[in-house]
N, C-alpha and C. Protein backbone atom coordinates (compact mmCIF):
# COMPACT_ATOMS: atom_id res chain seq x y z
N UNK A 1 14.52 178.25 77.19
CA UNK A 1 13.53 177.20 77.30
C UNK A 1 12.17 177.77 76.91
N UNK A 2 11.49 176.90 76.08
CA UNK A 2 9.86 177.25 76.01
C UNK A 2 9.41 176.43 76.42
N UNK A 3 7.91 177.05 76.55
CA UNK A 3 6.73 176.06 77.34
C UNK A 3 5.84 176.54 76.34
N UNK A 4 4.93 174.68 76.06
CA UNK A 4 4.14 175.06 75.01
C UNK A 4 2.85 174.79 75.66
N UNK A 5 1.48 174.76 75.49
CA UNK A 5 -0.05 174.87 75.94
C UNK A 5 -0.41 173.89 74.96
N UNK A 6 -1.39 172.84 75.30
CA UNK A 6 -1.89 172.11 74.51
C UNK A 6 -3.43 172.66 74.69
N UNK A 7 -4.01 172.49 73.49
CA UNK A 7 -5.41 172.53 72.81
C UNK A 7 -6.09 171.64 73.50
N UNK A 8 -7.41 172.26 73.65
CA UNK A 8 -8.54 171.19 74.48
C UNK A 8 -8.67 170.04 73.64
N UNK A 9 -8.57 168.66 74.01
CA UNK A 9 -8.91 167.50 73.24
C UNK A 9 -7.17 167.30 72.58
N UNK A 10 -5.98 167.63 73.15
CA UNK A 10 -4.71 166.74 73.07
C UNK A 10 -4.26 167.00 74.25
N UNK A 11 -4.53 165.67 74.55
CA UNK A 11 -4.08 165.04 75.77
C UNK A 11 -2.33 165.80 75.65
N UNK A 12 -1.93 166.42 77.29
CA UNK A 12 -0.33 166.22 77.57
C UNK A 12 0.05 164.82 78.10
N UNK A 13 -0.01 163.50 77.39
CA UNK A 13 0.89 161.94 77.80
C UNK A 13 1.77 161.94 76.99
N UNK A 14 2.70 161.09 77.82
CA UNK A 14 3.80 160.78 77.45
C UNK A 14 3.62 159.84 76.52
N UNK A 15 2.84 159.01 76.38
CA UNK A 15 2.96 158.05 75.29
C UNK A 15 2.34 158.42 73.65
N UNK A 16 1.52 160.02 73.63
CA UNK A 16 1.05 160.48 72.84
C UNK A 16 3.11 161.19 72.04
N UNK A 17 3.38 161.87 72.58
CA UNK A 17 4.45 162.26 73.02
C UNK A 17 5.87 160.90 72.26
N UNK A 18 5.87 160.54 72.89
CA UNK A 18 6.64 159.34 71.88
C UNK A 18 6.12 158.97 71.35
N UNK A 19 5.37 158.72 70.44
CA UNK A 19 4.48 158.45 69.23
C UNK A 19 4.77 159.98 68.45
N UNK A 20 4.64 161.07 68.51
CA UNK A 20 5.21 162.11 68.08
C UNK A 20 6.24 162.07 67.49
N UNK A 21 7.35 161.80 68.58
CA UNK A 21 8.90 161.98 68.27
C UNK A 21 8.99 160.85 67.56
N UNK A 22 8.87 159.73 67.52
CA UNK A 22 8.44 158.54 66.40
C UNK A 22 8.68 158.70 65.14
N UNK A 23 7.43 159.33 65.08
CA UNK A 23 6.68 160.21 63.67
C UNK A 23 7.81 160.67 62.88
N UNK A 24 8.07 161.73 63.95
CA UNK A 24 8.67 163.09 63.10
C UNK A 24 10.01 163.01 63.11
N UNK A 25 10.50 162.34 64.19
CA UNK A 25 12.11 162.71 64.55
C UNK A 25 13.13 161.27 64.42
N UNK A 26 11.86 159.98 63.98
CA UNK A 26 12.93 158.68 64.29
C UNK A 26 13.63 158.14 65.45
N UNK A 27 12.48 158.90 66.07
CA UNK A 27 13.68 158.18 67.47
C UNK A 27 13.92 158.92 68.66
N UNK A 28 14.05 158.31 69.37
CA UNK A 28 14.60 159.41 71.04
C UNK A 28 15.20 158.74 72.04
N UNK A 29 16.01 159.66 72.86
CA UNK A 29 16.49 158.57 74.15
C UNK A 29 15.32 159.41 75.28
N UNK A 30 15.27 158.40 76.24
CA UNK A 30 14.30 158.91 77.50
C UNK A 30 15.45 158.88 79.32
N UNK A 31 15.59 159.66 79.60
CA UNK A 31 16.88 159.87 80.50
C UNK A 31 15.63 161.01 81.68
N UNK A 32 15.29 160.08 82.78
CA UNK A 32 14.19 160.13 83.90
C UNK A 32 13.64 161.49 83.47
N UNK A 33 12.14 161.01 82.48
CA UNK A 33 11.46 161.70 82.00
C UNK A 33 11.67 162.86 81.53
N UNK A 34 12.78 162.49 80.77
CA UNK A 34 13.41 163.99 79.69
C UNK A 34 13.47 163.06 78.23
N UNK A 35 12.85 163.67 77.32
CA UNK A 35 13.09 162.89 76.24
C UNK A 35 14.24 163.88 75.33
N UNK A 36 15.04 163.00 74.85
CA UNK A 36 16.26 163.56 74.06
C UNK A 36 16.43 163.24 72.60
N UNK A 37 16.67 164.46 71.85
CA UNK A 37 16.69 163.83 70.16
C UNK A 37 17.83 164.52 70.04
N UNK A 38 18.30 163.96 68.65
CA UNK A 38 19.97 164.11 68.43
C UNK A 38 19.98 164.45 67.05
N UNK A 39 20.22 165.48 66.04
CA UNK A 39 19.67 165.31 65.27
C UNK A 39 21.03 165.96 64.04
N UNK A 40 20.97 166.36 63.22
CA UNK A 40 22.20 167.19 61.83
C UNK A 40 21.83 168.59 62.43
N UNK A 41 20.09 169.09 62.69
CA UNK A 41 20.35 170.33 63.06
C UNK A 41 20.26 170.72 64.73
N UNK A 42 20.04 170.13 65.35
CA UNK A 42 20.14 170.02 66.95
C UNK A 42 21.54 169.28 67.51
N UNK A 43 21.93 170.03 68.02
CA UNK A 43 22.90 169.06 68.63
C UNK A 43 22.00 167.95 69.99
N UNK A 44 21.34 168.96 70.52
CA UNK A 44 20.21 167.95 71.62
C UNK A 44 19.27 168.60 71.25
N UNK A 45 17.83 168.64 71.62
CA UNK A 45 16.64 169.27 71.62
C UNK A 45 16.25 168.03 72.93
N UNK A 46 15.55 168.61 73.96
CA UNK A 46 15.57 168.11 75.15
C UNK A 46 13.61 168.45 75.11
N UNK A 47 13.23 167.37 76.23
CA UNK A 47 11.43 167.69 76.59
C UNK A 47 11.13 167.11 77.62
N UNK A 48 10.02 167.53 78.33
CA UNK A 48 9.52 167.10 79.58
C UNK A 48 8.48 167.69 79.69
N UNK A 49 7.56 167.21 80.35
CA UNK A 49 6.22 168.06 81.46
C UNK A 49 6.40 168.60 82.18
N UNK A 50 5.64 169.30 82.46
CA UNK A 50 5.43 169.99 83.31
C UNK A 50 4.02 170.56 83.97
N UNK A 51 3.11 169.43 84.47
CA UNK A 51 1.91 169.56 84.47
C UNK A 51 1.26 169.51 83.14
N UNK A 52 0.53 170.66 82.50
CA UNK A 52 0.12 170.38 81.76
C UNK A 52 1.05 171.20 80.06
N UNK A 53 1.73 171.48 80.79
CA UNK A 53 2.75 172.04 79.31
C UNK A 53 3.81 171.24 79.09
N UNK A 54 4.64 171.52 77.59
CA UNK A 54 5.48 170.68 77.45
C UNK A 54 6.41 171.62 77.15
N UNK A 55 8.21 171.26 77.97
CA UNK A 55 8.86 172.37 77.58
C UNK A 55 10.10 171.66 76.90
N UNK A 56 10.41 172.77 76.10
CA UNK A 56 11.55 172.45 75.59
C UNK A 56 12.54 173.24 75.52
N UNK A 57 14.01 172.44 75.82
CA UNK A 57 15.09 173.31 75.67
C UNK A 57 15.37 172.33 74.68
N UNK A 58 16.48 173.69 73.48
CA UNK A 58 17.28 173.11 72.39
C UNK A 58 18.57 173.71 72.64
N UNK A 59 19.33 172.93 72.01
CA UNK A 59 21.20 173.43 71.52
C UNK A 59 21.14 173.22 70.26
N UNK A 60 21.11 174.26 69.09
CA UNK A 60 21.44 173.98 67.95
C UNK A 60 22.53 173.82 67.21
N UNK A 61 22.50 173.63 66.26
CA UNK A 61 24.39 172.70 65.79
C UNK A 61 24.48 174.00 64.61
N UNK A 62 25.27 175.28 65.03
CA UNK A 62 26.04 175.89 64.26
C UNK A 62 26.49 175.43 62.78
N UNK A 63 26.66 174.50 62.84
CA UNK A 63 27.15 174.24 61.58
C UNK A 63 26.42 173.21 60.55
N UNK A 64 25.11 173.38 60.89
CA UNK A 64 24.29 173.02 59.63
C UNK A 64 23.65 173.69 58.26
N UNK A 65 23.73 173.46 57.49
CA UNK A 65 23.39 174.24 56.17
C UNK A 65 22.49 174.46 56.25
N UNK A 66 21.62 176.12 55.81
CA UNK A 66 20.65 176.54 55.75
C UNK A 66 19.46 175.83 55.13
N UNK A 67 19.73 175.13 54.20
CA UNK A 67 18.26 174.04 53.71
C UNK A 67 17.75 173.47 54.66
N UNK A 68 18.98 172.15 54.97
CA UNK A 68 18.68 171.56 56.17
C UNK A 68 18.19 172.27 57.75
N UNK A 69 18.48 173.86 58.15
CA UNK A 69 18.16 173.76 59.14
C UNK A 69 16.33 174.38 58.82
N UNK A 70 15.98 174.46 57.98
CA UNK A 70 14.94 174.69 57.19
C UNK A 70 13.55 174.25 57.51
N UNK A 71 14.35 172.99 56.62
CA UNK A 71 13.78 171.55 56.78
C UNK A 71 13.11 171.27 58.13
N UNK A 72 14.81 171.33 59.40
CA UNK A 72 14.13 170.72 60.46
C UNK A 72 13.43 171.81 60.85
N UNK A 73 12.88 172.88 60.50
CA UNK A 73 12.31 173.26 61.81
C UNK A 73 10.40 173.38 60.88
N UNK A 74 10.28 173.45 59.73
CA UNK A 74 9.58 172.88 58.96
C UNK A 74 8.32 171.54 59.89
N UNK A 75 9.60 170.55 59.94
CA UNK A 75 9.30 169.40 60.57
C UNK A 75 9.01 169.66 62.10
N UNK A 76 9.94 170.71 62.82
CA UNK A 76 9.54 170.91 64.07
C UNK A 76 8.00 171.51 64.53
N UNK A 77 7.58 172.97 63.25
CA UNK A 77 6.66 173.30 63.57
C UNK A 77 5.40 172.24 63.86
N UNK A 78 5.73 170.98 62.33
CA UNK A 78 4.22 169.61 62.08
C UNK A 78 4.18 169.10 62.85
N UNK A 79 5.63 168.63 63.77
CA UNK A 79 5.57 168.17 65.06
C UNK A 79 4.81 168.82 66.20
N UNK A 80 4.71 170.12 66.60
CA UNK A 80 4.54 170.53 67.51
C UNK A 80 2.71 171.08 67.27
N UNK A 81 2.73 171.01 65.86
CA UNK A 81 0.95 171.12 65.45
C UNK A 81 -0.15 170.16 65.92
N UNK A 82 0.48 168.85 65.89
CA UNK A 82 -0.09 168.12 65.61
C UNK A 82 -0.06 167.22 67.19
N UNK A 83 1.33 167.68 67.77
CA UNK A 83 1.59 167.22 69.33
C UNK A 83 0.33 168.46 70.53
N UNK A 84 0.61 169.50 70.12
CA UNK A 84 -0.34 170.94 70.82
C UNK A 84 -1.81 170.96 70.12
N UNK A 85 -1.98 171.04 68.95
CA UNK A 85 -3.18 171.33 68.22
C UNK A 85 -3.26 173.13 68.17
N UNK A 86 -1.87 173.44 68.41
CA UNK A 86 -1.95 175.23 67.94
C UNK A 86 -0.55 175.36 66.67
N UNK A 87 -1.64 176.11 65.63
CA UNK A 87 -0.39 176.31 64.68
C UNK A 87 1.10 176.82 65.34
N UNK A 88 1.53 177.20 64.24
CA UNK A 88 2.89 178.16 64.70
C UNK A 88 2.61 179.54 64.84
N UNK A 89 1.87 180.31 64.08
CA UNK A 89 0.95 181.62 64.53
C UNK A 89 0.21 181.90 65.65
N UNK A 90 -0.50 180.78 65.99
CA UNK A 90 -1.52 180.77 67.14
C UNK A 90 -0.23 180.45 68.61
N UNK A 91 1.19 179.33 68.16
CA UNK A 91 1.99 179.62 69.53
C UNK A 91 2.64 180.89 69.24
N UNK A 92 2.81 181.74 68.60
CA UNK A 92 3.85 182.96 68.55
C UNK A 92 2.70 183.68 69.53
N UNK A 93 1.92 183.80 69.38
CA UNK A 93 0.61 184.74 69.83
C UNK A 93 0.52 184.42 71.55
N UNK A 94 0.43 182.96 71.90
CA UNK A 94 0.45 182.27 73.17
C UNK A 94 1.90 183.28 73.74
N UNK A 95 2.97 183.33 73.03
CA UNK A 95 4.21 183.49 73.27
C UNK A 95 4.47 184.91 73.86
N UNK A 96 3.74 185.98 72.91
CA UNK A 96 3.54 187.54 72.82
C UNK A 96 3.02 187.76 74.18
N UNK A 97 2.08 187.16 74.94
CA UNK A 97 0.95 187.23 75.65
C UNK A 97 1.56 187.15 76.74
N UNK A 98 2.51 186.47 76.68
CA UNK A 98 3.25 185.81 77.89
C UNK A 98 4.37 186.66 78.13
N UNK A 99 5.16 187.27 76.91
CA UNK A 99 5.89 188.63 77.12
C UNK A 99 5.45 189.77 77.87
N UNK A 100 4.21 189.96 77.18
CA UNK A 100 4.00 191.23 77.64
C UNK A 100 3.35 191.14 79.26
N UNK A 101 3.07 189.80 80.08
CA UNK A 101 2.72 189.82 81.32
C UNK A 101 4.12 190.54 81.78
């Protein structure tokens, strides 16, 4: 599971949040405040709050072709840029920080 940190000035709501998964993913089921996507390269990718972070657990689907799993995560990083307001460099760094505590 990760936990991601949002940037001063993006709001953690839920309705920012499905408007996201919207966007990027087409769609989601909501199963008591867990949002669920289903996808060619996820078998689930799962989300929730947690105060002010958003975490996610994934199951990825073994058997998707390397373009495609590419693609989605391509799409995962724009998702998660634009949901946090921290690149994918700036969360690896959040990530490091948090290792080495």
């Amino acid at each position: 599971m990760r936990k991601y940190r949002f940037k001063r000035g993006y709001p953690p709501k839920e309705d920012r949040l499905e408007e996201m998964l919207t966007k990027y993913f087409n769609g989601f089921e909501k199963d008591n405040g867990v949002y669920i996507i289903r996808s060619d390269a996820f078998r689930e990718l799962k989300m929730w709050f947690e105060g002010k972070l958003l975490c996610v657990e994934s199951t990825p689907n073994p058997d998707v072709d390397e373009k495609k799993a590419l693609e989605v995560v391509r799409t995962y990083n724009k998702f998660l840029e634009e949901l946090t307001g921290y690149t994918a460099k700036e969360r690896r760094k959040h990530m490091q920080k948090e290792v080495e505590k």
